[in-house]
N, C-alpha and C. Protein backbone atom coordinates (compact mmCIF):
# COMPACT_ATOMS: atom_id res chain seq x y z
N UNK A 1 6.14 59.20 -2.18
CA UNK A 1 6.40 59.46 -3.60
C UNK A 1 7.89 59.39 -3.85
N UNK A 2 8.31 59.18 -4.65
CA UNK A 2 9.75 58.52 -5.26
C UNK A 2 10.41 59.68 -5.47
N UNK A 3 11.69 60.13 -5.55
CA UNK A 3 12.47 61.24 -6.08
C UNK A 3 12.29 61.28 -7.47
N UNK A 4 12.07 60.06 -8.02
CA UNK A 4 11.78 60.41 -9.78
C UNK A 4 10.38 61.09 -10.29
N UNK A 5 9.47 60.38 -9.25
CA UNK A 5 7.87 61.37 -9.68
C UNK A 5 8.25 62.75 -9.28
N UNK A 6 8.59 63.08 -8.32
CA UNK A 6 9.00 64.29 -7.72
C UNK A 6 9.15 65.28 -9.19
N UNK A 7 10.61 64.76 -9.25
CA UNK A 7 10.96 65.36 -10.09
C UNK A 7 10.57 65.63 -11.75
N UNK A 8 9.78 63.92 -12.34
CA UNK A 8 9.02 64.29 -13.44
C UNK A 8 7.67 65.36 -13.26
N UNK A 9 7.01 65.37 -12.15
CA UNK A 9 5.81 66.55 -11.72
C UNK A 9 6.68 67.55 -11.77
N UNK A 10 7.69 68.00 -11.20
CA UNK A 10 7.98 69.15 -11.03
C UNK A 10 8.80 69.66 -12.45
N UNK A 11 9.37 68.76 -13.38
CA UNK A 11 9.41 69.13 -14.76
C UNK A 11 8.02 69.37 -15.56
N UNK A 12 7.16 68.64 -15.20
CA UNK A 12 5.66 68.54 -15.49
C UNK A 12 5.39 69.96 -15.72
N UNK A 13 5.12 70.39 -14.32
CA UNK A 13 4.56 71.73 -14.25
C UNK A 13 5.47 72.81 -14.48
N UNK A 14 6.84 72.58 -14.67
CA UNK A 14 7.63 73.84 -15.54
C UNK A 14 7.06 74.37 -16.93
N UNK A 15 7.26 72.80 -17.63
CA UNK A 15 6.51 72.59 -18.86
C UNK A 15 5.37 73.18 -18.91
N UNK A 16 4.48 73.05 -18.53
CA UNK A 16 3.13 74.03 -18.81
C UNK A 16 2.65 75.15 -18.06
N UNK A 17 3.68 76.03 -16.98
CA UNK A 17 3.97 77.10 -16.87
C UNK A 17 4.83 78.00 -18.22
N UNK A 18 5.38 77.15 -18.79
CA UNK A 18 6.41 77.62 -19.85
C UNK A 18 5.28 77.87 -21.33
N UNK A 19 4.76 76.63 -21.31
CA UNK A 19 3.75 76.84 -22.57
C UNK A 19 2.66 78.05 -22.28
N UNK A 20 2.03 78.29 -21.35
CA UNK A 20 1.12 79.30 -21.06
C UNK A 20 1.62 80.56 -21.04
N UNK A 21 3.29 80.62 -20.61
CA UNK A 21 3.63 82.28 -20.67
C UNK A 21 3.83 82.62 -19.70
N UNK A 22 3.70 81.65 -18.27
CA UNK A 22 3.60 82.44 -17.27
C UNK A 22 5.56 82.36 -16.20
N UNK A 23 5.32 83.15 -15.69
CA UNK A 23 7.09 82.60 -14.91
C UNK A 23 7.11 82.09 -14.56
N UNK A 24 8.01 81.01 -14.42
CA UNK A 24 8.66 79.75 -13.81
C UNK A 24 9.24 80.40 -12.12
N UNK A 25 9.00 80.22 -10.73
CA UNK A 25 9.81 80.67 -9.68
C UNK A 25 10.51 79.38 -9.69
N UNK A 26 11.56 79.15 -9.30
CA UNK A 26 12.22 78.40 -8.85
C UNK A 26 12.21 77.96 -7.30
N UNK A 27 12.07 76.80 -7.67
CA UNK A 27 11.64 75.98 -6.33
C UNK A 27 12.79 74.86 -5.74
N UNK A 28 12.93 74.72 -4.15
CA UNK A 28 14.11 73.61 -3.81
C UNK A 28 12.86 73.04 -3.19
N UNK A 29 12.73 72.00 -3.32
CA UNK A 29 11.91 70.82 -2.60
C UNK A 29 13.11 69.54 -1.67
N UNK A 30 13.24 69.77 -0.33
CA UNK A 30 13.67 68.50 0.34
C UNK A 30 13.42 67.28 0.08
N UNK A 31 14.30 65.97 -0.24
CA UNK A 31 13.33 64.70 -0.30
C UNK A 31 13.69 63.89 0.99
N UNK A 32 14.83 64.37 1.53
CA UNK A 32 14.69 63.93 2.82
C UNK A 32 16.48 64.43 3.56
N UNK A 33 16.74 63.67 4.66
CA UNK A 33 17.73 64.44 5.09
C UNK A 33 18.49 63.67 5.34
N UNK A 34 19.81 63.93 4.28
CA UNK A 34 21.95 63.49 4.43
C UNK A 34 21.65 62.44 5.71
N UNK A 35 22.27 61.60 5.09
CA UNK A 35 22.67 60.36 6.33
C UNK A 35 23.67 60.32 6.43
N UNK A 36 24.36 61.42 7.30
CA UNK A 36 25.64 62.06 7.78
C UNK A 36 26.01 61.49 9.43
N UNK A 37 26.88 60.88 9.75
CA UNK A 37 26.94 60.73 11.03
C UNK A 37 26.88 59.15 11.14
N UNK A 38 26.48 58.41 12.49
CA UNK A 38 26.76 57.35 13.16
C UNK A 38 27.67 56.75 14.40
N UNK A 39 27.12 56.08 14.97
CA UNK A 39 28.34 56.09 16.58
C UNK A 39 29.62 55.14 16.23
N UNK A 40 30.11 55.77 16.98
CA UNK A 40 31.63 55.60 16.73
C UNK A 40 32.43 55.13 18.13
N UNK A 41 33.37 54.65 18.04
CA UNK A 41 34.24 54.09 19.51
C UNK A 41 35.61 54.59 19.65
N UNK A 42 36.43 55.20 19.67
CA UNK A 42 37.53 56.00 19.47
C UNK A 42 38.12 56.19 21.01
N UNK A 43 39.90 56.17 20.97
CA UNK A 43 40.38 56.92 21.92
C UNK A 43 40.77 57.97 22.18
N UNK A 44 40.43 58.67 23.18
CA UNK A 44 40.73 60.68 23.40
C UNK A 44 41.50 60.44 24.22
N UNK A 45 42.23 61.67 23.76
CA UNK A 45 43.90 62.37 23.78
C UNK A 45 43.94 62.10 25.32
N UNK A 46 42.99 61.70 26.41
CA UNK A 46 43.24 61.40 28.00
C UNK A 46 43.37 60.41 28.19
N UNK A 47 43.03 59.02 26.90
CA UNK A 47 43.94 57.84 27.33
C UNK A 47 42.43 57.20 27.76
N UNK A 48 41.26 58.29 27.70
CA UNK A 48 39.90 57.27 27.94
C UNK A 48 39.09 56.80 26.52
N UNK A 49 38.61 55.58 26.66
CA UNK A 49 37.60 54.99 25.60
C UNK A 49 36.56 56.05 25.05
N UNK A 50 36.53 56.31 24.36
CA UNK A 50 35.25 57.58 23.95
C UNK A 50 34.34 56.80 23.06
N UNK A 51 32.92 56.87 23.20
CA UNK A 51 32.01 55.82 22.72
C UNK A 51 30.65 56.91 22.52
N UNK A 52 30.29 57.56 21.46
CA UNK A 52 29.73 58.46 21.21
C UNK A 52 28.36 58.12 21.55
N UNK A 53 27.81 56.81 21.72
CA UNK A 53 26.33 55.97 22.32
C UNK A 53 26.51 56.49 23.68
N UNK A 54 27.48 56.98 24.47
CA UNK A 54 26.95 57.30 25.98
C UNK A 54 26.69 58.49 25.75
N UNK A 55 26.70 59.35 24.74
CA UNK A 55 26.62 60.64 25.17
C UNK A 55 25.00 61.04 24.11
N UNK A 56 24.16 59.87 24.22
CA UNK A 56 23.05 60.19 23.76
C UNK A 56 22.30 61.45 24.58
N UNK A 57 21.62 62.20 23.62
CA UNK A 57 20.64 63.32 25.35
C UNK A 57 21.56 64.42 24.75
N UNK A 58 23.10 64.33 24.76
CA UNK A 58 23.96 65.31 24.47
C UNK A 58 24.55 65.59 23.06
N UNK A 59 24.26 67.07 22.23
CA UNK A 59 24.43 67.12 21.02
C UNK A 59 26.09 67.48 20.66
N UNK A 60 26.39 66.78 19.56
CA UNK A 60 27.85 66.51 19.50
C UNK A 60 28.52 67.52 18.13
N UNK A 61 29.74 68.28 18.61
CA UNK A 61 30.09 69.18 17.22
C UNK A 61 31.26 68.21 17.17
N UNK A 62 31.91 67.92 15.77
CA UNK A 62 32.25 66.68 15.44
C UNK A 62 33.01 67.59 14.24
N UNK A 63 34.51 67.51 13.96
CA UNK A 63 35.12 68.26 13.14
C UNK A 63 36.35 67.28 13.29
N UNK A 64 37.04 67.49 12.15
CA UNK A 64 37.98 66.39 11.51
C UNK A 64 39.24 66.99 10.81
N UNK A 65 40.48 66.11 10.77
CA UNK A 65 41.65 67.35 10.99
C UNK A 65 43.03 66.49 11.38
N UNK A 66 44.30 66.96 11.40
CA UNK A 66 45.48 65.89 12.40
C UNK A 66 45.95 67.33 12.32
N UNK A 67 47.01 67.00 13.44
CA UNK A 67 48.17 67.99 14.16
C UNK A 67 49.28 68.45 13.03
N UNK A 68 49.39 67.82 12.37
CA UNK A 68 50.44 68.85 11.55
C UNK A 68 49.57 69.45 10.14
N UNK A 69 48.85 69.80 10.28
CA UNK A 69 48.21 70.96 9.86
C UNK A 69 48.36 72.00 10.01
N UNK A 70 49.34 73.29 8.87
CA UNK A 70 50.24 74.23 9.23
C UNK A 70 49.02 75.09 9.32
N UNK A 71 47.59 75.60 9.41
CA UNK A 71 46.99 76.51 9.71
C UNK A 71 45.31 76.26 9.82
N UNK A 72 44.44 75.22 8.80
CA UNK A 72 43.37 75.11 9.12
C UNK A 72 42.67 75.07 10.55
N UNK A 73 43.14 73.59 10.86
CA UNK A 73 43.12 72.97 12.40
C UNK A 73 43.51 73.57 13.52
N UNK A 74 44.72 74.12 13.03
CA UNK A 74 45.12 74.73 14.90
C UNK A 74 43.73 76.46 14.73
N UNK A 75 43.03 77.05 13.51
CA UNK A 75 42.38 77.95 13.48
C UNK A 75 41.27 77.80 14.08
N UNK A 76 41.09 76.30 13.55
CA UNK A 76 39.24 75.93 13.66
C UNK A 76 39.39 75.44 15.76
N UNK A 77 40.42 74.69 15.62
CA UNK A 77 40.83 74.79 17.11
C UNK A 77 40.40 75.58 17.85
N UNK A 78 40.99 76.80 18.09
CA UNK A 78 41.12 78.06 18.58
C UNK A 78 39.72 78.85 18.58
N UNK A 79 39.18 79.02 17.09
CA UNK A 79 37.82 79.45 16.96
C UNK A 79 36.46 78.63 17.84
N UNK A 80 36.81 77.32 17.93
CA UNK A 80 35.68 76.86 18.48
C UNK A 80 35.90 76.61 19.98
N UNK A 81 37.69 76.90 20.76
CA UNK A 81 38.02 77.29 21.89
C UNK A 81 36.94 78.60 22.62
N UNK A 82 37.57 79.30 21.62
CA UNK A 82 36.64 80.51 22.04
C UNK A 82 34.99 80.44 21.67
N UNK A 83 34.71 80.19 20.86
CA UNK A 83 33.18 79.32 21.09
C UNK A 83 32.40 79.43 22.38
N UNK A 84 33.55 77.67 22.95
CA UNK A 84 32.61 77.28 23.96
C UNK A 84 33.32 78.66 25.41
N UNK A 85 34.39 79.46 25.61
CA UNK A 85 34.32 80.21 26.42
C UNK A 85 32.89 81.37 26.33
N UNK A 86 32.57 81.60 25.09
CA UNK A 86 31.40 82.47 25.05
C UNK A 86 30.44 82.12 25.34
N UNK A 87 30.17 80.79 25.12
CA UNK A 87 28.75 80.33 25.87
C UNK A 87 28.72 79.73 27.01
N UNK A 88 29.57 80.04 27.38
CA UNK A 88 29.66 80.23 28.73
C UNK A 88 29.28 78.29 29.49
N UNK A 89 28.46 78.75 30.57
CA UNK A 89 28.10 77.10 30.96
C UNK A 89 27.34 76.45 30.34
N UNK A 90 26.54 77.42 29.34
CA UNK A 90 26.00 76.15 28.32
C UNK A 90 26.88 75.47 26.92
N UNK A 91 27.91 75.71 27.10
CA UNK A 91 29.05 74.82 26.67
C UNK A 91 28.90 73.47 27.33
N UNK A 92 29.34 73.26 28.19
CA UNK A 92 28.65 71.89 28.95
C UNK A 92 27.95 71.11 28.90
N UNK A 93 26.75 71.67 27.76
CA UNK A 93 25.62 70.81 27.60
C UNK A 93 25.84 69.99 26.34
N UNK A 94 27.12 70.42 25.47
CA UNK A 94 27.40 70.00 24.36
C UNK A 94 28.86 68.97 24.22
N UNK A 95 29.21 68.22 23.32
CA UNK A 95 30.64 67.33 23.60
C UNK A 95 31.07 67.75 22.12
N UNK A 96 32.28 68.68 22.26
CA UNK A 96 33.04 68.72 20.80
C UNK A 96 34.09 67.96 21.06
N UNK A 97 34.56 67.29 19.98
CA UNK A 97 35.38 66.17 19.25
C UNK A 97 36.32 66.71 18.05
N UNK A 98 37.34 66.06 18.11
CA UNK A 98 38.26 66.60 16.89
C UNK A 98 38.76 65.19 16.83
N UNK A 99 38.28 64.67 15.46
CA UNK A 99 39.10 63.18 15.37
C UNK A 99 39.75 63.08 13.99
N UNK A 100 41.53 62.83 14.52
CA UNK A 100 42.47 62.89 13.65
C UNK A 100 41.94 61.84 12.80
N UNK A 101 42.61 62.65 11.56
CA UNK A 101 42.63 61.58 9.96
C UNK A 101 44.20 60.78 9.87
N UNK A 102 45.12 61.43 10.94
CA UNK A 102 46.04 61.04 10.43
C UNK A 102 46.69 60.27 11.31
N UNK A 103 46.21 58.74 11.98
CA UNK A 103 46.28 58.09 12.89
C UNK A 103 47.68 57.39 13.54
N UNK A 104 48.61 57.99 12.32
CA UNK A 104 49.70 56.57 12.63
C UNK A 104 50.74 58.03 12.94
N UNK A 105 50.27 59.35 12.85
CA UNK A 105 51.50 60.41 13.23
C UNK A 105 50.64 60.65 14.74
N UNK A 106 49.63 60.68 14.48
CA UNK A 106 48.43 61.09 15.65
C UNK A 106 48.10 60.16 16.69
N UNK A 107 48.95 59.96 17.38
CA UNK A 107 48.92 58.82 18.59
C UNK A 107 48.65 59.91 19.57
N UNK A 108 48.32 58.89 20.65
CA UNK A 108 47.44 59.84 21.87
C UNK A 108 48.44 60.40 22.74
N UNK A 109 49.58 60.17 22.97
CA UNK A 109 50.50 61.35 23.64
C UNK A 109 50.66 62.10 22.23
N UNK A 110 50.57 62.04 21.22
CA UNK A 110 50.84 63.71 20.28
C UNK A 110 49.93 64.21 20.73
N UNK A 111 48.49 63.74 20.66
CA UNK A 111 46.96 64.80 20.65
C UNK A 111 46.85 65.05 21.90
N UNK A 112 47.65 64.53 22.86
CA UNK A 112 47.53 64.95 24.41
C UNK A 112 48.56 66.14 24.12
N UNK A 113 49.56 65.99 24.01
CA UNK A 113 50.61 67.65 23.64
C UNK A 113 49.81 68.50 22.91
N UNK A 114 49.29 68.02 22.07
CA UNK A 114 48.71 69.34 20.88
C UNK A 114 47.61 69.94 21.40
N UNK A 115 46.78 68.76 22.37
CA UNK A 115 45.50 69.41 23.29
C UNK A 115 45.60 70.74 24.17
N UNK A 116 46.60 70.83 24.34
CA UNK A 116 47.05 71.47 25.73
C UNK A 116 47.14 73.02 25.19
N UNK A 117 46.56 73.28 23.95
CA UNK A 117 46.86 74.91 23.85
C UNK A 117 45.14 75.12 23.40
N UNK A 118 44.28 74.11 23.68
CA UNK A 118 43.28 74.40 23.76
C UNK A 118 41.85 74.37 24.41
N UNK A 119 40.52 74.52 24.53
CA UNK A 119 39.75 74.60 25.61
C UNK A 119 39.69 73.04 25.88
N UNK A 120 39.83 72.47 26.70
CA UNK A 120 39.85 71.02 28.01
C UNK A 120 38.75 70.65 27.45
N UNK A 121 37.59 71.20 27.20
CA UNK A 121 36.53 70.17 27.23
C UNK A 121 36.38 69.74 25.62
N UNK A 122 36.98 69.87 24.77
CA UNK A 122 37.36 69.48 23.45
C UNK A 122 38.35 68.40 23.48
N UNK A 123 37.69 67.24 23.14
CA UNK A 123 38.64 65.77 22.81
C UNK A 123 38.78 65.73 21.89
N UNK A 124 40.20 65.12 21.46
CA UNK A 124 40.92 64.60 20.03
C UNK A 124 40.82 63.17 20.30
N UNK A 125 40.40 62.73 19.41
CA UNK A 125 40.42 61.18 18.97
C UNK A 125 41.26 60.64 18.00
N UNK A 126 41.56 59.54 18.54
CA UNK A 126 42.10 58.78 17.64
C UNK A 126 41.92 57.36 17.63
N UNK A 127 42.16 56.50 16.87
CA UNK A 127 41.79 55.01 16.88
C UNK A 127 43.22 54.06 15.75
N UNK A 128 42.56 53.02 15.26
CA UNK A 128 43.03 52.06 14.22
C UNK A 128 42.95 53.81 12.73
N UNK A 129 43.50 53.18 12.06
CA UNK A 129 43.71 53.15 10.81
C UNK A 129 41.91 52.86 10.22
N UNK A 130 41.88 51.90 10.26
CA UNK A 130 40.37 51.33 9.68
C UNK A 130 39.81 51.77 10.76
N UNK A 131 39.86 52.12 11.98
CA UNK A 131 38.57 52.94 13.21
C UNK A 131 38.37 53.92 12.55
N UNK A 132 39.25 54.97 12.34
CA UNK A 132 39.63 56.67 11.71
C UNK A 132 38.67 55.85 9.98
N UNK A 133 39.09 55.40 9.55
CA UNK A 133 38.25 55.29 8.39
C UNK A 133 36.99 55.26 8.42
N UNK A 134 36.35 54.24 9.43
CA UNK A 134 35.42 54.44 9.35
C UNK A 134 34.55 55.70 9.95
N UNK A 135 34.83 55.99 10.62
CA UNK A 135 34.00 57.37 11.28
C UNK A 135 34.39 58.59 10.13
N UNK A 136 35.18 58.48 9.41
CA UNK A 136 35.85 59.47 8.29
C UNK A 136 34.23 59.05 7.15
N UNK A 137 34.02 57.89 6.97
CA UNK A 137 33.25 57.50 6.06
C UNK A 137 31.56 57.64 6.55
N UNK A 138 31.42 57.38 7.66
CA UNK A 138 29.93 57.80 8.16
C UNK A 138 29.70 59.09 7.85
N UNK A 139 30.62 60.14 8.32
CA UNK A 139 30.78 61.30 8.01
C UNK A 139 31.10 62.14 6.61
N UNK A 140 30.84 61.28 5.76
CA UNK A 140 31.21 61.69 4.30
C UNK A 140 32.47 62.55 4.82
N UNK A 141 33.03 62.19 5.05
CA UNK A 141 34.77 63.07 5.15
C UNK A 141 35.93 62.81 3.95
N UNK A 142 36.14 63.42 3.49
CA UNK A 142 37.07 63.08 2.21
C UNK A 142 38.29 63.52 2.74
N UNK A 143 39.70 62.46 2.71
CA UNK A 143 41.02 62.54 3.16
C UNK A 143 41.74 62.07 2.39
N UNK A 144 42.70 62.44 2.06
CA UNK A 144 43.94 61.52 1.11
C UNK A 144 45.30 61.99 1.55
N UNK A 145 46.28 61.67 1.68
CA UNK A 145 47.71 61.89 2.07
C UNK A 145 48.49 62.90 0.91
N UNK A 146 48.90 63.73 0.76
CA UNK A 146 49.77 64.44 -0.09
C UNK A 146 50.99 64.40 0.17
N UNK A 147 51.78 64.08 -1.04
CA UNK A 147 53.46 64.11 -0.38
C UNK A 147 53.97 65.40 -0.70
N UNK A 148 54.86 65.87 0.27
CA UNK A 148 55.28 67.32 0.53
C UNK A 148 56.46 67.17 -0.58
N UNK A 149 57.43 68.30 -0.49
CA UNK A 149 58.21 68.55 -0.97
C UNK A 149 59.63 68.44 -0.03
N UNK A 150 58.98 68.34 1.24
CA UNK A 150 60.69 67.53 1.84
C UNK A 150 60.54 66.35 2.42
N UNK A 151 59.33 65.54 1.63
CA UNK A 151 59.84 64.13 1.89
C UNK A 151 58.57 63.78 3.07
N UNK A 152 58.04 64.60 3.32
CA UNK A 152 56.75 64.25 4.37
C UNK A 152 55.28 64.14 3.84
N UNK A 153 54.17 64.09 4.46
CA UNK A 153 53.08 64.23 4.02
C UNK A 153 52.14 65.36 4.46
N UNK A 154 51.45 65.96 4.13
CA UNK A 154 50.20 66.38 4.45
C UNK A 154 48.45 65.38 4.10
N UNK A 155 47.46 66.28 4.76
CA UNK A 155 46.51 65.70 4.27
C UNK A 155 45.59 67.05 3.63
N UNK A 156 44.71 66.41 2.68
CA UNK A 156 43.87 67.12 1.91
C UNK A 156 42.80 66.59 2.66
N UNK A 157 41.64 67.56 3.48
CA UNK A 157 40.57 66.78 3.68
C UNK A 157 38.85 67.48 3.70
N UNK A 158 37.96 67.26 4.62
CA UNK A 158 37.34 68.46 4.37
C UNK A 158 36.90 68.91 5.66
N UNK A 159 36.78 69.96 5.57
CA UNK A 159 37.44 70.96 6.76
C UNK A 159 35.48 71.51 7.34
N UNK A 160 34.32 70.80 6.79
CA UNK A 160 33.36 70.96 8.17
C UNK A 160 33.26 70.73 9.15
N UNK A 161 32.61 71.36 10.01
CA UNK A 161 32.00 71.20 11.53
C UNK A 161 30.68 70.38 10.84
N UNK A 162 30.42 69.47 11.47
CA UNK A 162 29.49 68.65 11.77
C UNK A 162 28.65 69.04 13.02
N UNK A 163 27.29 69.76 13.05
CA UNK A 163 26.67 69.82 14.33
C UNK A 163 25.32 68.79 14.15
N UNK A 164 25.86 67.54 15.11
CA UNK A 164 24.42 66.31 15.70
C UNK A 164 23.73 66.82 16.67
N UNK A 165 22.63 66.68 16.30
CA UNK A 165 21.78 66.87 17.24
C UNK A 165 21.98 66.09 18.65
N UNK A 166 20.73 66.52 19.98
CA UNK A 166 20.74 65.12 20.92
C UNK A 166 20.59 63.81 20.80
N UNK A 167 20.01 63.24 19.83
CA UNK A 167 20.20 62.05 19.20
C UNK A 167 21.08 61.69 18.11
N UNK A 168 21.93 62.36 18.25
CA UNK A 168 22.92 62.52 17.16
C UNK A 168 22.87 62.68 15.81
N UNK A 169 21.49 62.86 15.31
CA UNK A 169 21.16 63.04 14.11
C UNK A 169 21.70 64.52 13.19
N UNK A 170 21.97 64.38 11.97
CA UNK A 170 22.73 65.36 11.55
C UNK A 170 21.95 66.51 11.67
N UNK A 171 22.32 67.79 11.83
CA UNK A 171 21.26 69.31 11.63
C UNK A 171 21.68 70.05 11.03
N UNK A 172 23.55 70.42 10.95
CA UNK A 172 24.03 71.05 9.74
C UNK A 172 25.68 71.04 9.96
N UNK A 173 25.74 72.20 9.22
CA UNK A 173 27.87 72.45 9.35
C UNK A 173 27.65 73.66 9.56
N UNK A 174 28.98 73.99 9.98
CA UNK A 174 29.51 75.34 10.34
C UNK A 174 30.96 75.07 9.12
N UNK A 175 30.87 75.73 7.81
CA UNK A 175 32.00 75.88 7.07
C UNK A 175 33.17 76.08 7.32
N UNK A 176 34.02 75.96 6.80
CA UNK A 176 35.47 76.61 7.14
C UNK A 176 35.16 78.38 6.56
N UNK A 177 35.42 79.37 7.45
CA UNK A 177 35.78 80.23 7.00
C UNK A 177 34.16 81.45 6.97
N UNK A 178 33.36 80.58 8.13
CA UNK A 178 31.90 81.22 7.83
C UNK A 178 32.41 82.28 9.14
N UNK A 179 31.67 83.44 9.32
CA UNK A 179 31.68 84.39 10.72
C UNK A 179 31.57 83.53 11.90
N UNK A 180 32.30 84.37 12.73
CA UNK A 180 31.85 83.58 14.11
C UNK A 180 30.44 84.12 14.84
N UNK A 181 29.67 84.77 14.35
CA UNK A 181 28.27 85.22 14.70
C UNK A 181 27.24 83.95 14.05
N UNK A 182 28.00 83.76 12.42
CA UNK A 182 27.12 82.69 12.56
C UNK A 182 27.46 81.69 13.07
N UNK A 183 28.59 80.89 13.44
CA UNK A 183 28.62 79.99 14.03
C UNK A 183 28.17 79.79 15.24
N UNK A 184 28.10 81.11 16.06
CA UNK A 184 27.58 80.74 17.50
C UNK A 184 26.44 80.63 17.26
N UNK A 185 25.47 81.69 16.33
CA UNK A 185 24.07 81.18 16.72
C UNK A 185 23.66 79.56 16.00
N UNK A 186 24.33 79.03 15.07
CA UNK A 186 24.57 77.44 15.17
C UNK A 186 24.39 76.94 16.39
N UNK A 187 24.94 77.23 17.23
CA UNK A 187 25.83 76.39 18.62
C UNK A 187 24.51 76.84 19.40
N UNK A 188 24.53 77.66 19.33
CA UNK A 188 22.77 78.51 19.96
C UNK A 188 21.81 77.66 19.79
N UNK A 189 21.69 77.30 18.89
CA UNK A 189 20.15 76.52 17.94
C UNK A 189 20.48 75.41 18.08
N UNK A 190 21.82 74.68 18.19
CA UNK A 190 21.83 73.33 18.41
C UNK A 190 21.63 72.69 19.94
N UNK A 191 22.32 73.94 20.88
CA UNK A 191 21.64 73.58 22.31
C UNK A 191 20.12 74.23 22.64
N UNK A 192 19.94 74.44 21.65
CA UNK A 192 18.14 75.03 21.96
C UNK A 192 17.86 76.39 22.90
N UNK A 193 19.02 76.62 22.25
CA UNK A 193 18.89 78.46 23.37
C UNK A 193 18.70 79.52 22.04
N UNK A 194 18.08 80.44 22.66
CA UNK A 194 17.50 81.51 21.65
C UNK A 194 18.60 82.36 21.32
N UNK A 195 18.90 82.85 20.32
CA UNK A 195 20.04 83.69 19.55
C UNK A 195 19.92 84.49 20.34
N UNK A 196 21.53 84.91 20.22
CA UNK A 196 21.78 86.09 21.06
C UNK A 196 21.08 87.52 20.56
């Protein structure tokens, strides 16, 4: 059935819930699920090829960001550092990614320096200009350059966690700024372990 019948039935039957008197509940009906995501080929901050097709089987947290970011990034950093120390070895079963938006300051000796104040098994990526675009764009990622006030740039971008499933298919976000209770049991549910 089409999103338009959908939705004329489901105006349908407002309509003559409304004429009879009776309450309307409000209803969310799914029509299907965000085509968020896609494989990607990128280089990490170790100088190796990163090709997100080998790591099928393995579910991927996927968050987006560059190094001179005076507080989001180095937070979400840190927060999902401590993350994978809490879950201990089933951290391992998962591959988080941080792939810069801002490719031409974000070369792989910066993201190799900037790596180094956080958990090892978290890669920064980087690529082309048009590589970073495109994985920015699979990802519905919105980025634009802002010019500062002494002559530099920042970026405006958007600041979700992306959690893919083992087939990399999308399952949800972890917000900027949500608890870290809920985020772990995210991380919980995405490696298929029962909430703490």
């Amino acid at each position: 059935m089409s999103a338009f019948k959908v939705i004329r039935y489901g105006a349908l039957a407002v309509g003559a819930a409304l004429l009879i008197g009776r309450p309307v509940e409000p209803r969310v009906t799914a029509i299907g699920r965000p085509e968020i995501g896609g494989p990607f080929r990128l280089v990490a901050h170790t100088g190796a090829v990163f090709e997100s097709g080998d790591l099928r089987g393995k579910p991927l947290v996927v968050f987006f960001g560059f190094t001179h970011c005076p507080d989001v990034r180095p937070t979400a950093l840190a927060t999902l550092s401590q993350d994978l120390r809490d879950l201990g070895p089933d951290a391992d079963l998962l591959q988080a990614v941080f792939v810069t938006l801002d490719p031409e300051r974000d070369t792989g000796e910066a993201l190799a320096q900037y790596m180094q104040a956080f958990d090892p098994r978290i890669l920064a990526l980087t690529g082309t200009p048009e590589e970073v675009k495109a994985v920015a764009k699979a990802y519905k990622v919105h980025s634009e350059k802002v010019p500062t006030a002494a002559g530099d740039y920042a970026m405006n971008h958007t600041a979700s966690v992306f959690l893919m499933g083992r087939e990399h298919r999308f399952k949800g976000t972890i917000a900027q700024g949500e608890s870290r209770e809920a985020a772990m049991m995210k991380l919980r549910l995405l490696l298929g372990l029962k909430a703490a």
